[in-house]
N, C-alpha and C. Protein backbone atom coordinates (compact mmCIF):
# COMPACT_ATOMS: atom_id res chain seq x y z
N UNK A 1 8.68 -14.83 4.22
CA UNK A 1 8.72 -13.39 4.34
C UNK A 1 8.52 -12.79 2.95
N UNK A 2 7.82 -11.89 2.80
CA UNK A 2 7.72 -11.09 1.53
C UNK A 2 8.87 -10.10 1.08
N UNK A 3 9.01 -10.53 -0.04
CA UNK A 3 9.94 -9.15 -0.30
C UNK A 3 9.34 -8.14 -1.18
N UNK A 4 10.44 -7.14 -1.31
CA UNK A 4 9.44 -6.13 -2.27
C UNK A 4 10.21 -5.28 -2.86
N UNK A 5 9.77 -5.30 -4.17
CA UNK A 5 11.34 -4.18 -4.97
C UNK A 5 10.77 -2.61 -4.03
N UNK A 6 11.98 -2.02 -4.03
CA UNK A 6 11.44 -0.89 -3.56
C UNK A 6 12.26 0.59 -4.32
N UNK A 7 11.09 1.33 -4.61
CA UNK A 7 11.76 2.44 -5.65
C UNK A 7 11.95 3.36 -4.36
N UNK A 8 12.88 4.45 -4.92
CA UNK A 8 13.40 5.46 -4.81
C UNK A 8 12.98 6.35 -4.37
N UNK A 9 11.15 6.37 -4.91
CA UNK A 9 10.50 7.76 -4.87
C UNK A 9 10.17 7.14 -3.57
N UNK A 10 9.91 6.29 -2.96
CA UNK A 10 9.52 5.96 -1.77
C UNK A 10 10.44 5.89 -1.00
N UNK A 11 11.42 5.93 -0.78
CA UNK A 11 12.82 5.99 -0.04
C UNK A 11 13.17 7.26 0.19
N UNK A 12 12.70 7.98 -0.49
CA UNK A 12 12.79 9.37 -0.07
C UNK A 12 12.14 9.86 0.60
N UNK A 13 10.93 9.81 0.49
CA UNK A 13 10.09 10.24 1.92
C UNK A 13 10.22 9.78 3.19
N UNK A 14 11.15 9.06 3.27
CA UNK A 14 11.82 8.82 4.82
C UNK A 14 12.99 10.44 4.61
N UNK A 15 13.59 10.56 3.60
CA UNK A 15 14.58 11.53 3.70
C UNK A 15 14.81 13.22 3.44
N UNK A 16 13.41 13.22 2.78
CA UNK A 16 12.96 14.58 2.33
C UNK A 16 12.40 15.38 3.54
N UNK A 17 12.65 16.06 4.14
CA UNK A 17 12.20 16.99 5.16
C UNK A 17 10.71 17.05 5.22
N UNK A 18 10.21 17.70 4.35
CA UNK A 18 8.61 18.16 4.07
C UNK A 18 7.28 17.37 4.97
N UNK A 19 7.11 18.01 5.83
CA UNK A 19 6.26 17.34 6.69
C UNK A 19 4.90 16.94 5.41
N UNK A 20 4.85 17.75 5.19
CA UNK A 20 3.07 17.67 3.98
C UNK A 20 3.58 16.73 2.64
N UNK A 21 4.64 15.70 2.70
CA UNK A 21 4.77 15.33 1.69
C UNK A 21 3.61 13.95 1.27
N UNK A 22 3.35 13.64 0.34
CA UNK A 22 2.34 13.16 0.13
C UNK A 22 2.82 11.43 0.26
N UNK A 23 2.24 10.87 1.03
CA UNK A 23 2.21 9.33 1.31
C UNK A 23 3.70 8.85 2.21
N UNK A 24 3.67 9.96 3.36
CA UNK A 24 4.65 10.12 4.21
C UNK A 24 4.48 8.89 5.19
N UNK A 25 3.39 9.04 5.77
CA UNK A 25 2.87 7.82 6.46
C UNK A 25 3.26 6.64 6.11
N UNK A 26 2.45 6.27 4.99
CA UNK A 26 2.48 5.27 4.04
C UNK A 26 3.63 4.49 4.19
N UNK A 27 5.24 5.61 3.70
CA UNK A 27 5.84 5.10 3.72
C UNK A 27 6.98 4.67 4.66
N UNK A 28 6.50 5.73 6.10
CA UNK A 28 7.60 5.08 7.34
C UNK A 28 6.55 4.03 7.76
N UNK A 29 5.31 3.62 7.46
CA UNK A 29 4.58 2.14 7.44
C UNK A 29 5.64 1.09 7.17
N UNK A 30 5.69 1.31 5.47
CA UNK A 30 6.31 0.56 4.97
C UNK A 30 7.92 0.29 5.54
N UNK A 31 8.73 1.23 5.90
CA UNK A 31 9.71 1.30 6.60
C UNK A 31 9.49 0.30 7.87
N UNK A 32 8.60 0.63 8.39
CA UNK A 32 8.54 -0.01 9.79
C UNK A 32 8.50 -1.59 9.74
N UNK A 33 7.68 -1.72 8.56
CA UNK A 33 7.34 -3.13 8.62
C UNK A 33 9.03 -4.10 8.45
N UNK A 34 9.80 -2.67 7.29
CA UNK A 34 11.39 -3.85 7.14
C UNK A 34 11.94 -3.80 8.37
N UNK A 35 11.83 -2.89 9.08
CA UNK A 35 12.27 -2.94 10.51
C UNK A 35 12.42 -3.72 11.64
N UNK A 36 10.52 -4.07 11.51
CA UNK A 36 10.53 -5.50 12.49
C UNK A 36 10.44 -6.36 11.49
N UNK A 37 11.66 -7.19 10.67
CA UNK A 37 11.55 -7.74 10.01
C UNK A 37 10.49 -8.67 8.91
N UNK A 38 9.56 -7.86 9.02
CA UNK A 38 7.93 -8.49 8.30
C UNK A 38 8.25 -9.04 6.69
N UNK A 39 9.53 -7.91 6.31
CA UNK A 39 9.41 -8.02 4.77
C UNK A 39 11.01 -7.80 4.49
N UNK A 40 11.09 -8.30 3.35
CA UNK A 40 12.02 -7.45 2.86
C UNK A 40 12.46 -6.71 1.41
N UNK A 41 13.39 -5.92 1.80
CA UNK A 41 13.35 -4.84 0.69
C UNK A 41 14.73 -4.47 -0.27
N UNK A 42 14.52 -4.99 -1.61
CA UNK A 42 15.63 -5.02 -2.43
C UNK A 42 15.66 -4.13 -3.19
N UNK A 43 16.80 -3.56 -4.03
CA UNK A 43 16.63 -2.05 -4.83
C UNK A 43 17.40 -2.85 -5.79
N UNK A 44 17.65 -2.02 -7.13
CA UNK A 44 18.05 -2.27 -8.14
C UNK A 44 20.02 -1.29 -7.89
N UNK A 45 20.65 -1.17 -8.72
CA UNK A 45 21.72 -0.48 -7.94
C UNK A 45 21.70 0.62 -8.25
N UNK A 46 20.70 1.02 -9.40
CA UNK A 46 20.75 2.48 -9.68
C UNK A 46 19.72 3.38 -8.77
N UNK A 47 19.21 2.37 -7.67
CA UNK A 47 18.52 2.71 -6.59
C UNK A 47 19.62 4.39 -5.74
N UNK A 48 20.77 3.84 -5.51
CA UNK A 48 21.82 4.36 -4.63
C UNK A 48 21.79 5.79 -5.50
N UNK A 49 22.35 5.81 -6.90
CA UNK A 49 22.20 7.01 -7.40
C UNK A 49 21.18 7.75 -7.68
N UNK A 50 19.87 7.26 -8.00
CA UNK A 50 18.36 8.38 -7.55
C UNK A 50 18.72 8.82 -6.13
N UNK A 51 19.24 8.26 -5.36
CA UNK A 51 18.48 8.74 -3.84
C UNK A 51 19.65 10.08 -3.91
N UNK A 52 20.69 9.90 -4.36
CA UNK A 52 21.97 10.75 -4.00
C UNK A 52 21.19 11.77 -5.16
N UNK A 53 20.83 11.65 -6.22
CA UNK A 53 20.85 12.77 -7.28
C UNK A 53 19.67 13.87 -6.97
N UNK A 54 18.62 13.06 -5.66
CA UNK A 54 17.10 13.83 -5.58
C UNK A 54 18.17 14.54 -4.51
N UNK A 55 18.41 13.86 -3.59
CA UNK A 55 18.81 14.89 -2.20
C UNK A 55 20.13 15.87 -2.37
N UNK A 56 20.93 15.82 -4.16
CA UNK A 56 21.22 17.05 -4.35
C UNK A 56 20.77 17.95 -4.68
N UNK A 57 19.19 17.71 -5.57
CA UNK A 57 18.47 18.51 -5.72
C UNK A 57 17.84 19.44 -5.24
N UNK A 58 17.37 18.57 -4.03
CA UNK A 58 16.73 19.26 -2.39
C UNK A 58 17.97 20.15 -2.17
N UNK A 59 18.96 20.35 -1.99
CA UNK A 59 19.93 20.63 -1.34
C UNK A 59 19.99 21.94 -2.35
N UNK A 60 20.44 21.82 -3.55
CA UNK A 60 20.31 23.18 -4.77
C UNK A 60 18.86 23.98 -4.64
N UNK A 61 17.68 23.18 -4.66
CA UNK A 61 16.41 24.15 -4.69
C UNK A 61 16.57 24.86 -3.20
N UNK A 62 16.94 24.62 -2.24
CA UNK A 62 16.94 25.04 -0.66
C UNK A 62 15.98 24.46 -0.02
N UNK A 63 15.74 23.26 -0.58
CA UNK A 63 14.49 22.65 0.06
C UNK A 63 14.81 22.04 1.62
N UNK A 64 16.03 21.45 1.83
CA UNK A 64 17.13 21.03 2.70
C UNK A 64 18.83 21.14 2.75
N UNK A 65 19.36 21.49 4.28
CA UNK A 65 20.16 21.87 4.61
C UNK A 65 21.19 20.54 3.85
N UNK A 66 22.74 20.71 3.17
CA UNK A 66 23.46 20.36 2.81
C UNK A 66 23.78 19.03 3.87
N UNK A 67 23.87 19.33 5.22
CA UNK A 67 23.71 18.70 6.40
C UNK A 67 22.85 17.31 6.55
N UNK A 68 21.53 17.90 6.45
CA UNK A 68 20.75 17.15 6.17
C UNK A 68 20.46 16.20 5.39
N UNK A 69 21.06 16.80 3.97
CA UNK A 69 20.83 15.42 2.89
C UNK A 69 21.98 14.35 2.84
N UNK A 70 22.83 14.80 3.90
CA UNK A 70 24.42 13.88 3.77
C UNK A 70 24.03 13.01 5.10
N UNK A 71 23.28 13.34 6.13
CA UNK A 71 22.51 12.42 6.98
C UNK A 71 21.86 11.54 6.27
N UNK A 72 21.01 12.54 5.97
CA UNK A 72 19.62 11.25 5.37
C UNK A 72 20.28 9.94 4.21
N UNK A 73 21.10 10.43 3.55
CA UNK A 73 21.80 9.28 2.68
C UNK A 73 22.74 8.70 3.36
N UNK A 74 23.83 8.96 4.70
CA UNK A 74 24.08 8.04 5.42
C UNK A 74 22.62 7.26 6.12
N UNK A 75 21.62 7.63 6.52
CA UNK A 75 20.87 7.08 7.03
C UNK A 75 20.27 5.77 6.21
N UNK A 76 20.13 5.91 4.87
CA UNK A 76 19.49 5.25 3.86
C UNK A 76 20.71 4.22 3.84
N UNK A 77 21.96 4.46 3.53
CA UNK A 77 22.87 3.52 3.49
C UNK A 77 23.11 2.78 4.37
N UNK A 78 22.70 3.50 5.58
CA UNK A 78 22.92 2.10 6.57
C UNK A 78 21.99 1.26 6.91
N UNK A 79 20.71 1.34 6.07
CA UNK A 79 19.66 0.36 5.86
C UNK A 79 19.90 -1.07 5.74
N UNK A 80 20.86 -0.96 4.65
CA UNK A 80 21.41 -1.69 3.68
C UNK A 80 20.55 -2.65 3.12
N UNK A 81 20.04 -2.41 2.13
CA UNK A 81 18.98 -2.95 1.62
C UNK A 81 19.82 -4.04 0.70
N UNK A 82 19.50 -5.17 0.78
CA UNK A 82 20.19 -5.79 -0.68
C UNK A 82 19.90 -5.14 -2.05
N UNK A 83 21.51 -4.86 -2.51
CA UNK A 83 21.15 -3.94 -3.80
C UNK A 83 21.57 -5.30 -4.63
N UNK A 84 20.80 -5.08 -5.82
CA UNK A 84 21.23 -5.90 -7.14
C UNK A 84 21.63 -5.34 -8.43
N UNK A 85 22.72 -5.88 -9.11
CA UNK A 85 23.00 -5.40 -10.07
C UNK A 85 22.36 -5.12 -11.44
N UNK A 86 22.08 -4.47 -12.06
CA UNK A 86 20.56 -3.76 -12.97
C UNK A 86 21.48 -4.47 -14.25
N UNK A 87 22.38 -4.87 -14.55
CA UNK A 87 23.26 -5.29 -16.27
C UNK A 87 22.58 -6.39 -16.76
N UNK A 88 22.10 -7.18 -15.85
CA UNK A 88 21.26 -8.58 -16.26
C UNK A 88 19.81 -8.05 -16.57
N UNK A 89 19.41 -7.05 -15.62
CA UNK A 89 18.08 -6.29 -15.89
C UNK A 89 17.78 -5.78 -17.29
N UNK A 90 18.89 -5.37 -17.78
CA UNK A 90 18.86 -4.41 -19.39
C UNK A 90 17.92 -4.36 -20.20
N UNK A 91 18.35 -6.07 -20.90
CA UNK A 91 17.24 -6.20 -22.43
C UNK A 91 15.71 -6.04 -21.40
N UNK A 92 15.26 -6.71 -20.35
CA UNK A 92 14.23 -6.52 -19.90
C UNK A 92 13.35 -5.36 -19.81
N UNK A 93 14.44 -4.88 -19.42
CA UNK A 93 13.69 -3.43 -19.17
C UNK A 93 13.75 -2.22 -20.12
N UNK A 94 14.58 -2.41 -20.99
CA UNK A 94 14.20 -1.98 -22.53
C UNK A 94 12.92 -2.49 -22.97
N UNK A 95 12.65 -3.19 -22.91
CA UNK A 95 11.36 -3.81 -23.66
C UNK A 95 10.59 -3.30 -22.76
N UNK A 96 9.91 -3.18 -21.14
CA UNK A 96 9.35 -2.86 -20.62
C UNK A 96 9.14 -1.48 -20.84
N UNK A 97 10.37 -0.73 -21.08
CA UNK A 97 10.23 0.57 -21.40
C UNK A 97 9.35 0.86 -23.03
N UNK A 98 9.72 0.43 -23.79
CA UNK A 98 9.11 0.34 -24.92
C UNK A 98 7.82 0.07 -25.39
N UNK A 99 7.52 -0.96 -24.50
CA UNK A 99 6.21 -1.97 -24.62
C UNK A 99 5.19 -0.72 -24.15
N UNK A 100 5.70 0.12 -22.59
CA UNK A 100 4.76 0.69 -22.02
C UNK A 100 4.68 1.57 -22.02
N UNK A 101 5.57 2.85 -22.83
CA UNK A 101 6.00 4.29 -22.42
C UNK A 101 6.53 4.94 -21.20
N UNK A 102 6.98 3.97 -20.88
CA UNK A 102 8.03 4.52 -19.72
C UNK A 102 9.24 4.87 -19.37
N UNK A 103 9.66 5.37 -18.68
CA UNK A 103 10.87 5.66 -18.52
C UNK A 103 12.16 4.42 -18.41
N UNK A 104 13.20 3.89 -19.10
CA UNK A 104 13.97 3.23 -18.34
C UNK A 104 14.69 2.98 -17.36
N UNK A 105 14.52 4.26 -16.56
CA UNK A 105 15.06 3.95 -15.27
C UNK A 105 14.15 3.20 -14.25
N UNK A 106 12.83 3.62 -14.23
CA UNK A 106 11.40 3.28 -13.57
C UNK A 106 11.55 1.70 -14.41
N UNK A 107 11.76 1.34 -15.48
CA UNK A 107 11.25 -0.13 -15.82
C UNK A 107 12.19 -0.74 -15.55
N UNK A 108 13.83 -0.65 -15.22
CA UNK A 108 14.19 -1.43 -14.61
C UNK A 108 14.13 -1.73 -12.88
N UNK A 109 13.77 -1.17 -12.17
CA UNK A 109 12.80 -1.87 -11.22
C UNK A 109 12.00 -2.17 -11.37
N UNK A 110 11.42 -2.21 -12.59
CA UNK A 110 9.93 -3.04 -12.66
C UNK A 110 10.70 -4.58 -12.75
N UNK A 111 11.49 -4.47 -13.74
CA UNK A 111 11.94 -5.59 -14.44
C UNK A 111 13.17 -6.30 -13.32
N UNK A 112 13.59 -5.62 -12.24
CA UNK A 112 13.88 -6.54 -11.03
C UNK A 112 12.82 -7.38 -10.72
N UNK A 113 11.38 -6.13 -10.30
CA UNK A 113 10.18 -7.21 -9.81
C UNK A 113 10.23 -8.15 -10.53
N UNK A 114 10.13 -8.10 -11.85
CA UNK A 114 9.65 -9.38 -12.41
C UNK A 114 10.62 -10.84 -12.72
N UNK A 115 12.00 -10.20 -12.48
CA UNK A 115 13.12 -11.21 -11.98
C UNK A 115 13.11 -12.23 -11.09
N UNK A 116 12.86 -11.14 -10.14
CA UNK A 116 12.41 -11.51 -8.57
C UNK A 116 11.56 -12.14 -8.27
N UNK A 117 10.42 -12.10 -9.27
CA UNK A 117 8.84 -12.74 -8.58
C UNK A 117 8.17 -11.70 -7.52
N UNK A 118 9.07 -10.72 -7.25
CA UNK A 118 8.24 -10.31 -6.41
C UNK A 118 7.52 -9.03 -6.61
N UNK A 119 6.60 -8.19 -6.15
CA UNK A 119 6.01 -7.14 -6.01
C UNK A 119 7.05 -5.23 -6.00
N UNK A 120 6.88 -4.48 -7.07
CA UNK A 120 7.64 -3.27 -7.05
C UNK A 120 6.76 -2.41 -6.56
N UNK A 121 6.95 -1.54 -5.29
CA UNK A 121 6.70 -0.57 -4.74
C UNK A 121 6.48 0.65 -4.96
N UNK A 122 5.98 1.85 -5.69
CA UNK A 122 6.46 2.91 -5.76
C UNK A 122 5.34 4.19 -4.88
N UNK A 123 5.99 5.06 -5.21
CA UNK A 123 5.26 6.32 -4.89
C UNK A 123 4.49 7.34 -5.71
N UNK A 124 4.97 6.64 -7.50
CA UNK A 124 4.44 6.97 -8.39
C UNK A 124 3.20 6.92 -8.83
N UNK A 125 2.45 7.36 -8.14
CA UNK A 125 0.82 6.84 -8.47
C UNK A 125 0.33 6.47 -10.42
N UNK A 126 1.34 7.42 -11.23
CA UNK A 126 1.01 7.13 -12.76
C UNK A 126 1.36 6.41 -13.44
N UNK A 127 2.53 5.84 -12.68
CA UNK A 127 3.36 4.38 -13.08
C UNK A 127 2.94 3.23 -12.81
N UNK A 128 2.21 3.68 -11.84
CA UNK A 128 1.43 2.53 -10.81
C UNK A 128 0.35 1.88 -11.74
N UNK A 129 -0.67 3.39 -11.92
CA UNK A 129 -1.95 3.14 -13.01
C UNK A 129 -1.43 2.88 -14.20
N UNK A 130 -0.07 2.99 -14.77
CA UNK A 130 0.21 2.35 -16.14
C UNK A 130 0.28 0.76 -16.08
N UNK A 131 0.76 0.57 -14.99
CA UNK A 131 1.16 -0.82 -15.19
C UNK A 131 0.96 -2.08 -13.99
N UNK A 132 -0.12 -2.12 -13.54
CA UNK A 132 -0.34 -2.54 -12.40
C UNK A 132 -0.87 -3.54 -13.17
N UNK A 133 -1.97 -3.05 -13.65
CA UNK A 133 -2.60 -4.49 -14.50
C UNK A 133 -1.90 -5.64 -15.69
N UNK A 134 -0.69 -4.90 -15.70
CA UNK A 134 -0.18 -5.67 -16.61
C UNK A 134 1.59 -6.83 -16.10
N UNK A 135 1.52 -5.90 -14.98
CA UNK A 135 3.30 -6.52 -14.46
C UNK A 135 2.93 -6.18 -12.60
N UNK A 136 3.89 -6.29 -12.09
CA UNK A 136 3.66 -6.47 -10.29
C UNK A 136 4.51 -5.21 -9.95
N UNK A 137 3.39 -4.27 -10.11
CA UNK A 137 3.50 -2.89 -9.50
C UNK A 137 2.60 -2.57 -8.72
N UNK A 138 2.99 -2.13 -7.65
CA UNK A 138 1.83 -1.46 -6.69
C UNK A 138 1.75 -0.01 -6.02
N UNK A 139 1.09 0.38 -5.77
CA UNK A 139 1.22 1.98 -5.44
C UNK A 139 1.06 1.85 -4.06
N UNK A 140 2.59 2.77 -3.25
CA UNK A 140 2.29 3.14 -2.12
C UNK A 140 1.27 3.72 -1.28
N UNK A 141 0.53 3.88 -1.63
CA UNK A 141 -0.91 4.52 -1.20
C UNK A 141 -1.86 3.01 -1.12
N UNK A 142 -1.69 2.25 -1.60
CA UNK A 142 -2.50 0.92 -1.22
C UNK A 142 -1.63 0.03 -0.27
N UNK A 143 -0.88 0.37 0.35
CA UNK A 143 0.00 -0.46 1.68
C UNK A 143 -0.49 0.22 2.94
C-alpha cells in the first residue's frame, strides 16, 4: 500500500466550505482513495495545529460558521491519520528550510517524506515547483 505524507493545505479542502475552492476534487479523490483503503496517510503532529489555526481563521474572516469549523475538525480527527512526532524531524528540516527558502513548517513535512521514504502531498502548487525536483513532493493537482 502506498503511503503519503499529507499536508494541511490539502486537508482542508475537505473542511473549508467554499464550493470554488481550487483542487477540491482533487482532494476528496485523494480522500477517497484513504477511504477504500488504497493508501495511506500520515501527518507530521504539527499537522493537528495548522488544521485548528486555518479553521479559526475561517471562522474570524466569516468565511464559516463557528459550528462548522468545530465539525469539520471533529471530522478530520476522527480520520485519524497516523500522526508522527516532528522533534526527530528538526535538524532535517532546518536544513531543508535553509537549503531551499522555505518555510519550516512546510519543510518539516517534507522532511517526514523523506524519513518515511515516502511521497509529501500538498496543495501548494509553489512548494511543489520549488522542490519536486529535488526531494518527494508532489502537487495535488497531479493526483
Amino acid at each position: 500500500m502506498t503511503t503519503l505524507v499529507l499536508d494541511a493545505s490539502v486537508a482542508l479542502k475537505w473542511a473549508l466550505p467554499a464550493a470554488d475552492e481550487p483542487l477540491k476534487p482533487e482532494a476528496f479523490r485523494l480522500l477517497q482513495r484513504y477511504v477504500d483503503d488504497e493508501i495511506q496517510l500520515i501527518v507530521p503532529d504539527i499537522f493537528w495545529a495548522e488544521c485548528g489555526n486555518a479553521l479559526w481563521k475561517a471562522v474570524r474572516r466569516g468565511r464559516q460558521s463557528r459550528a462548522s469549523a468545530e465539525l469539520a475538525l471533529s471530522l478530520l480527527v476522527r480520520r485519524n491519520f497516523t500522526t508522527l512526532p516532528s522533534a526527530s524531524l528538526l535538524p532535517r528540516a532546518l536544513a531543508i528550510a535553509l537549503d531551499f527558502g522555505r518555510t519550516f513548517y512546510d519543510s518539516l513535512y517534507v522532511a517526514l517524506a523523506v524519513a518515511t521514504k515516502c511521497d509529501f502531498v500538498t496543495a501548494d502548487e509553489r512548494l511543489a515547483n520549488a522542490l519536486a525536483a529535488y526531494l518527494p513532493v508532489k502537487w495535488l493537482g497531479t493526483f
